[in-house]
Structures are given as structure tokens and as C-alpha cells.
N, C-alpha and C. Protein backbone atom coordinates (compact mmCIF):
# COMPACT_ATOMS: atom_id res chain seq x y z
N UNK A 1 0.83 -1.19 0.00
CA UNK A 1 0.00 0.00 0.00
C UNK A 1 0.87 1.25 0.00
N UNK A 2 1.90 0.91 0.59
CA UNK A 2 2.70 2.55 1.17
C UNK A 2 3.80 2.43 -0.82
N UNK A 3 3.72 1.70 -1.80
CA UNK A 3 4.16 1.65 -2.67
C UNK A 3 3.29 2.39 -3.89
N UNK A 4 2.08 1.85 -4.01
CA UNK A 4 0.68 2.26 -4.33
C UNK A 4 0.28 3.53 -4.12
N UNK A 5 0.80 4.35 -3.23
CA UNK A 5 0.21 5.44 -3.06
C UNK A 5 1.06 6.61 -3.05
N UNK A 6 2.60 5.97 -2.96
CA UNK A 6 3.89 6.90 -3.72
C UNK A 6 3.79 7.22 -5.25
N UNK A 7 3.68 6.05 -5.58
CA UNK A 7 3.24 5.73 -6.89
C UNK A 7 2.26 6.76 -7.34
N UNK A 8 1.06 6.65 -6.81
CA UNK A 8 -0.02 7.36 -6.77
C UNK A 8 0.23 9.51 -6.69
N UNK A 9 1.16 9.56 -5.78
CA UNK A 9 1.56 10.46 -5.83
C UNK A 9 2.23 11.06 -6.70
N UNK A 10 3.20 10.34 -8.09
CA UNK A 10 3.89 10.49 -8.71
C UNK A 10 5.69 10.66 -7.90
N UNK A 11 5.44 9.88 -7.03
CA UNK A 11 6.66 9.87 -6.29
C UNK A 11 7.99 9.00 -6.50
N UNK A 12 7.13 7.90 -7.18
CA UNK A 12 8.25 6.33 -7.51
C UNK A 12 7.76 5.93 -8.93
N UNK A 13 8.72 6.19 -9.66
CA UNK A 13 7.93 5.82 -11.04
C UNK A 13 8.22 4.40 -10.66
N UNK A 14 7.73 2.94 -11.25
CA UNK A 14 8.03 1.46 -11.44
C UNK A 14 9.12 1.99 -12.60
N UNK A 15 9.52 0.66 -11.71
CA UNK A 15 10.57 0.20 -12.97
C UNK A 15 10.58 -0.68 -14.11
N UNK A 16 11.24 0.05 -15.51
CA UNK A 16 11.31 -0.27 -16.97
C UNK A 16 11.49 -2.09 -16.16
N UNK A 17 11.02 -2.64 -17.43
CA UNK A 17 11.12 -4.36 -17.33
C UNK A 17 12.35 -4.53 -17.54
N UNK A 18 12.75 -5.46 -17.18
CA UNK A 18 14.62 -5.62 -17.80
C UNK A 18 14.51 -6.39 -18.62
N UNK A 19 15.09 -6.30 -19.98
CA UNK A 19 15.37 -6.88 -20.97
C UNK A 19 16.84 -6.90 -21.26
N UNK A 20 16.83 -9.01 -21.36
CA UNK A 20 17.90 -9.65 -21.14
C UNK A 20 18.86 -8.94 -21.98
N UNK A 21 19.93 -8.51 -21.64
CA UNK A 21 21.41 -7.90 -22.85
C UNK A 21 22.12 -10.09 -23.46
N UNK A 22 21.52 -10.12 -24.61
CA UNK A 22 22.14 -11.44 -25.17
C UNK A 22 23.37 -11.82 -25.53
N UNK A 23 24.01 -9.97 -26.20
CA UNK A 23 25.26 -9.99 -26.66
C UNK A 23 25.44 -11.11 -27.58
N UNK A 24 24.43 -11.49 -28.46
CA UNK A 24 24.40 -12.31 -29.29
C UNK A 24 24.60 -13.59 -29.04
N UNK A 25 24.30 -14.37 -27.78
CA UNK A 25 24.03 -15.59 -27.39
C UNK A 25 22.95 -15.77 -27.16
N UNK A 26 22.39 -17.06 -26.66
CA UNK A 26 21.33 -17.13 -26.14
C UNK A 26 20.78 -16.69 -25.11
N UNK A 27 19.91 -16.11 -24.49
CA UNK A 27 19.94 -15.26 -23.57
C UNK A 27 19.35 -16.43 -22.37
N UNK A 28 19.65 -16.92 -21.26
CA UNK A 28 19.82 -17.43 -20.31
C UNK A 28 17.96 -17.82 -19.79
N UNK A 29 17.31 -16.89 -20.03
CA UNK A 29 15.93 -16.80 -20.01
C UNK A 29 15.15 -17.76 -21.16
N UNK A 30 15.66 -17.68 -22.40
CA UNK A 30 15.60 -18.32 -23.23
C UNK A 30 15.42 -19.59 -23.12
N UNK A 31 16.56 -20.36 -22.62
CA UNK A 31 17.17 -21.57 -22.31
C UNK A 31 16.22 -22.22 -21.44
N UNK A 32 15.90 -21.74 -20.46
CA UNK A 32 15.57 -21.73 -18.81
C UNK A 32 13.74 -22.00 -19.61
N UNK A 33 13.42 -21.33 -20.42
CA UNK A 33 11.47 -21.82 -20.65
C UNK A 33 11.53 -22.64 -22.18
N UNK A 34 12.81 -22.73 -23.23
CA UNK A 34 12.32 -23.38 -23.98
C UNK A 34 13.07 -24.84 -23.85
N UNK A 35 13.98 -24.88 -23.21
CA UNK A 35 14.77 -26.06 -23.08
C UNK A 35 14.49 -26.89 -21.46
N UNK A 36 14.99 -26.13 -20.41
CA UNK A 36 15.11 -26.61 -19.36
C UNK A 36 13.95 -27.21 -18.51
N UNK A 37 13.16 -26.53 -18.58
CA UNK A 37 11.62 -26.59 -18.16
C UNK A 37 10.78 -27.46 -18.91
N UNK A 38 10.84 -27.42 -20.15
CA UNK A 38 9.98 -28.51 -20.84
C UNK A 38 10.78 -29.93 -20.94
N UNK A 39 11.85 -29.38 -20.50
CA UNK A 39 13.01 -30.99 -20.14
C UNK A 39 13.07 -31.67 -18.95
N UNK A 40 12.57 -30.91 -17.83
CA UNK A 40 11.86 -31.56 -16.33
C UNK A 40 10.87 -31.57 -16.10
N UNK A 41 9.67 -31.02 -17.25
CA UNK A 41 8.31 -31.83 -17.13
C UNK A 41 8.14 -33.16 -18.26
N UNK A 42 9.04 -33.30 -18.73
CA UNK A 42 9.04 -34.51 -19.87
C UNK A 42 9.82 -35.82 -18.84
N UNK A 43 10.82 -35.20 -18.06
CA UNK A 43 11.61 -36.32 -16.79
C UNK A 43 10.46 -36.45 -16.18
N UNK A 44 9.52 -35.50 -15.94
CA UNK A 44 8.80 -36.45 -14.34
C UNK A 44 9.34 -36.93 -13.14
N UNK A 45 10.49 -36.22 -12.90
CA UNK A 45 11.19 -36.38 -11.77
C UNK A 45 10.40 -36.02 -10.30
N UNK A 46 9.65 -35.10 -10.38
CA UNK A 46 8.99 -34.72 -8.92
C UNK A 46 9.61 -33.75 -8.13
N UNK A 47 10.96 -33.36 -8.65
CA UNK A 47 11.73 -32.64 -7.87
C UNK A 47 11.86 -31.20 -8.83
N UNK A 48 11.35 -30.06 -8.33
CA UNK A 48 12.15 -28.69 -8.92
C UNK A 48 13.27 -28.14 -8.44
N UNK A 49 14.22 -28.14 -10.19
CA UNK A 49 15.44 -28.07 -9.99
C UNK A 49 15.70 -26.80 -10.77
N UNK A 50 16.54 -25.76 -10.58
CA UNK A 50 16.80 -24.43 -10.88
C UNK A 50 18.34 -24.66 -11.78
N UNK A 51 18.47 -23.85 -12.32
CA UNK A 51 19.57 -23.17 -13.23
C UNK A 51 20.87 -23.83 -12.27
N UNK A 52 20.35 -22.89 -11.09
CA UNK A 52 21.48 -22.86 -10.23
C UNK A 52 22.12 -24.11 -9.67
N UNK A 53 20.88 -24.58 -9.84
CA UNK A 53 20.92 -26.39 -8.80
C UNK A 53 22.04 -26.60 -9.82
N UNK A 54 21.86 -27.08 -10.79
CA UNK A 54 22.97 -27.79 -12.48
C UNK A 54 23.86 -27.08 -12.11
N UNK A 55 24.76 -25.95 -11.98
CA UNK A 55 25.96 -24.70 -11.45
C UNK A 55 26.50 -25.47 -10.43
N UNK A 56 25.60 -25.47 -9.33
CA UNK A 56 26.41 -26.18 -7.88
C UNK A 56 27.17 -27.79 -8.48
N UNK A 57 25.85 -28.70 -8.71
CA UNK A 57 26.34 -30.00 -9.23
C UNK A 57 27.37 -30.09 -9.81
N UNK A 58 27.66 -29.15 -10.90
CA UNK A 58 28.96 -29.01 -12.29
C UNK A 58 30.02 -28.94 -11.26
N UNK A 59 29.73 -27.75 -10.43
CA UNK A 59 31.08 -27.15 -9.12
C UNK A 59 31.56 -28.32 -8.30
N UNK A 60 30.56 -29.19 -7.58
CA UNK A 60 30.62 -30.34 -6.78
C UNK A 60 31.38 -31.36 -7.82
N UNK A 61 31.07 -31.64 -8.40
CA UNK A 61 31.19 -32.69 -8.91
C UNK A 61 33.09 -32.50 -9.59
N UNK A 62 33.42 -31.50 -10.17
CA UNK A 62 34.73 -30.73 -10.50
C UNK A 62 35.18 -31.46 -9.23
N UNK A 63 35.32 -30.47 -8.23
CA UNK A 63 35.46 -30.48 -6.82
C UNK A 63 36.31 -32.26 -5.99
N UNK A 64 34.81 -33.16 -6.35
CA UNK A 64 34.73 -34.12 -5.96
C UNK A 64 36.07 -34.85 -6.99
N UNK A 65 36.00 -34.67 -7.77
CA UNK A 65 37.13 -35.11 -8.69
C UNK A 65 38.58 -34.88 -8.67
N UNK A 66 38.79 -34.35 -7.96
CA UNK A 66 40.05 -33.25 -7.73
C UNK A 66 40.21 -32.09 -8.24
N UNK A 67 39.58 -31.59 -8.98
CA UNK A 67 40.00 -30.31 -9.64
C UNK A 67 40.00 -29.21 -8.77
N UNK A 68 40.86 -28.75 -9.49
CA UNK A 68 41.89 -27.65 -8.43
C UNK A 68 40.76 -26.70 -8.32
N UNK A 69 40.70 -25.57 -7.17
CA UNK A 69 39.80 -25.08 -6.69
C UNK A 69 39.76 -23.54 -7.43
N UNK A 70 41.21 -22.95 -7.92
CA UNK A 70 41.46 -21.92 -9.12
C UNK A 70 40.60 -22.25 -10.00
N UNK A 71 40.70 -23.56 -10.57
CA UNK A 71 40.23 -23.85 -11.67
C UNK A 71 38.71 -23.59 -11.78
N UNK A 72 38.10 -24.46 -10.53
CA UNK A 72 36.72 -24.14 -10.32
C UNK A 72 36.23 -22.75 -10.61
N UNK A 73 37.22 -22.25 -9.73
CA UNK A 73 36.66 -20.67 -9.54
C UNK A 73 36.61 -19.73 -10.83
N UNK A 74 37.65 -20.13 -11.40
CA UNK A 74 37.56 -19.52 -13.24
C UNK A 74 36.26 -19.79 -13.71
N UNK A 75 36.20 -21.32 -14.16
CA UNK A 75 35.34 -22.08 -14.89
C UNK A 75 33.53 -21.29 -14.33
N UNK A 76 33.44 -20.79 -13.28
CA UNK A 76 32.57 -20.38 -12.47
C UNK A 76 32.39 -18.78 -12.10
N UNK A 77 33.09 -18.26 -12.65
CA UNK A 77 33.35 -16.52 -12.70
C UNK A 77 33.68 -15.96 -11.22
N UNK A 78 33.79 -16.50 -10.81
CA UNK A 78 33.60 -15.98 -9.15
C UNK A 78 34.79 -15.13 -9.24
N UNK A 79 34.65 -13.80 -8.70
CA UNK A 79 35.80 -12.78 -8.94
C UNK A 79 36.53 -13.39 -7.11
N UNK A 80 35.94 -13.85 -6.30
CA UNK A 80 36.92 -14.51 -4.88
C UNK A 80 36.61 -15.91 -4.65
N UNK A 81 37.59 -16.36 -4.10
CA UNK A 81 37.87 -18.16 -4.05
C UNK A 81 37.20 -18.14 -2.95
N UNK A 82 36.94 -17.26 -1.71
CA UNK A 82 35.98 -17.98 -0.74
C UNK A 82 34.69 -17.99 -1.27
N UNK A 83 34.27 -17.25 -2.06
CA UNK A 83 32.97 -18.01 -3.12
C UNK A 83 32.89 -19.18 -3.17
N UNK A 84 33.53 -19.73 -4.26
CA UNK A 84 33.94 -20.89 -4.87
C UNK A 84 34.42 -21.76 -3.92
N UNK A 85 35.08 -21.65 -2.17
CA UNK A 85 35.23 -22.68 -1.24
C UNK A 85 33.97 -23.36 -0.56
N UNK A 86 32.92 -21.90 -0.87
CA UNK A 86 31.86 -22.49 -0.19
C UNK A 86 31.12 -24.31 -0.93
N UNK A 87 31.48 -24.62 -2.21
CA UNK A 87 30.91 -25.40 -2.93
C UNK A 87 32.01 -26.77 -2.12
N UNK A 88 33.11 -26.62 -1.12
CA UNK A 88 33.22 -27.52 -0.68
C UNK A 88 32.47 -28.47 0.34
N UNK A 89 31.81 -27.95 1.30
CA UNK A 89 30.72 -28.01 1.97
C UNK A 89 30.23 -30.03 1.40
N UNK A 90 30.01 -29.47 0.52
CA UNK A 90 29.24 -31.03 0.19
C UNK A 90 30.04 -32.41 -0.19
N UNK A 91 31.82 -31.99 -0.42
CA UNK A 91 32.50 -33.12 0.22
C UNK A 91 32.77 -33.62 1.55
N UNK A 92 32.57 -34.52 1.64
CA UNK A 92 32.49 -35.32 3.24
C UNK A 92 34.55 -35.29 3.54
N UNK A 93 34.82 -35.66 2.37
CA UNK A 93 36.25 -35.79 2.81
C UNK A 93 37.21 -35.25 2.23
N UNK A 94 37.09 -33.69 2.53
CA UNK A 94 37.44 -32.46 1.71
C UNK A 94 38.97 -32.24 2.68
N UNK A 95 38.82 -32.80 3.80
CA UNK A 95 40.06 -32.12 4.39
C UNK A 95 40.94 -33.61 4.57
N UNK A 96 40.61 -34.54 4.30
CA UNK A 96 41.31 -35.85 4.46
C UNK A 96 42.19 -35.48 2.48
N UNK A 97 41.14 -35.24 2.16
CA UNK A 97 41.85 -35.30 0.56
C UNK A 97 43.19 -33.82 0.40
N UNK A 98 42.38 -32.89 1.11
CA UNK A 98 43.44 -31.76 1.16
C UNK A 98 44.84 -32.02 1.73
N UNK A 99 44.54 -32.92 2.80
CA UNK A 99 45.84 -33.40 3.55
C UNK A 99 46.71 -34.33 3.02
N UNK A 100 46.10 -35.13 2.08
CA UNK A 100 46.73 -36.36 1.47
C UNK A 100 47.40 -35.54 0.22
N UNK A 101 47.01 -34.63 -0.17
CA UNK A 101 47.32 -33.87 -1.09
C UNK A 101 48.80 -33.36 -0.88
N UNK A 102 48.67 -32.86 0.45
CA UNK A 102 49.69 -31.97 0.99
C UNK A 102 50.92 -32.74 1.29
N UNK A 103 50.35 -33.72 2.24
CA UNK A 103 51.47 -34.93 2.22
C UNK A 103 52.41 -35.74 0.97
N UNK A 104 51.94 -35.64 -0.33
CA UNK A 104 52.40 -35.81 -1.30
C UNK A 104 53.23 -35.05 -1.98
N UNK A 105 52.85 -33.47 -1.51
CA UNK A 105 53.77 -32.55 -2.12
C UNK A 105 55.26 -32.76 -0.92
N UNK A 106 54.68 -32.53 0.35
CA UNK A 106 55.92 -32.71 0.88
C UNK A 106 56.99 -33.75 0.97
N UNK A 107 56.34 -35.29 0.43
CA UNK A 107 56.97 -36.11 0.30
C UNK A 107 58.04 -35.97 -1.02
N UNK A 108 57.17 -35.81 -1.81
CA UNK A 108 57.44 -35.55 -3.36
C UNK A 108 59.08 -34.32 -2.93
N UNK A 109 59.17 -33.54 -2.10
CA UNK A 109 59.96 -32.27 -1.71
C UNK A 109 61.44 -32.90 -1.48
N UNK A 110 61.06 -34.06 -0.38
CA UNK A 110 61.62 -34.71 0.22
C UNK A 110 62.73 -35.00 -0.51
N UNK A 111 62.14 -36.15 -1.49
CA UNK A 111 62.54 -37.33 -2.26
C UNK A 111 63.42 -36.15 -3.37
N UNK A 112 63.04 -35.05 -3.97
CA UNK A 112 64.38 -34.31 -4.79
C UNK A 112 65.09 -34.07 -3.95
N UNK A 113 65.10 -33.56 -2.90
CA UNK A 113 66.00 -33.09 -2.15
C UNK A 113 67.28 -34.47 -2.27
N UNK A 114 66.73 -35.67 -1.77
CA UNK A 114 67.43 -36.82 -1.39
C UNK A 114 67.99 -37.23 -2.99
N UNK A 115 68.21 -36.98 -4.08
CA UNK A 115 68.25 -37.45 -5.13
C UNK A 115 69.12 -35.90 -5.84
């Protein structure tokens, strides 16, 4: 009401609709009602799944694989890596793998040194 009657006043114009900038791709909106949507009511899955949901999975799944966490974060635009750390969360054995990781480099350190 208190919007309605600014409005009313000529106080708040609404705002122009946003229209997607495509830059000559497909525009993301596009995708999302002629592809994605008529592709999870044809699954019959039961579950609504967003843009974003497929983004996390791609990230997790990188992640879960080893891929380096730079890498993620490129592949994913994130201008900061604690962005992109948050997508660790959903490995169970994110710090056993980080450590085994680590232990390899220092071994690996070791062994030129000795050679």
C-alpha cells in the first residue's frame, strides 16, 4: 500500500522491465522456458530443480574429482575463491583429501631433495 500510493503520488515511477542484454548468445531466459523446463516436465522427476541447482552439481562434482579449486573458480566466474570454497561443503572428505594432497607434495619435496 505505502508503494501504491507513492506511486499514486507520482513519487516512484516502477521500474522499466529488464530486458535480457544477449550480446548475441542465447539469452539465459531463453534456455531456462524453452529447453530446461519442458526438459523436467518430460523427466517427471517430482523434484524442482533451478539453473542454479545444475551450477552447484557441475562445481561439486569438479570439486569431488580433484579439480583444483582456481580452476573451479575460473570455470565459475567468481571474482573470490571464498565463493567458490563455499561449494566444498558437500565433500564429506574435503580435508582428508586436502591433507593427502599436501602430504604428497611434501613427500614428493623430500625425495628431490634426497636425489
Amino acid at each position: 500500500m505505502y508503494r501504491a500510493r507513492r506511486r499514486a503520488e507520482g513519487k516512484d515511477d516502477p521500474r522499466s522491465p529488464r530486458t535480457p542484454d544477449t550480446d548475441g548468445h542465447i539469452s539465459s531466459d531463453w534456455f531456462r522456458r524453452q529447453i530446461w523446463k519442458p526438459t523436467l516436465k518430460a523427466a517427471d522427476i517430482g523434484v524442482s530443480l533451478r539453473m542454479h541447482d545444475l551450477r552447484h552439481a557441475h562445481a561439486s562434482w569438479l570439486l569431488a574429482r580433484g579439480a583444483d579449486l582456481q580452476i573451479v573458480k575460473e570455470r565459475l566466474g567468481h571474482a573470490d575463491i571464498a565463493t567458490t570454497a563455499r561449494y566444498l561443503h558437500t565433500l564429506p572428505d574435503a580435508d582428508e583429501t586436502a591433507l593427502d594432497a599436501l602430504s604428497r607434495i611434501r613427500n614428493r619435496s623430500s625425495r628431490e631433495a634426497r636425489e
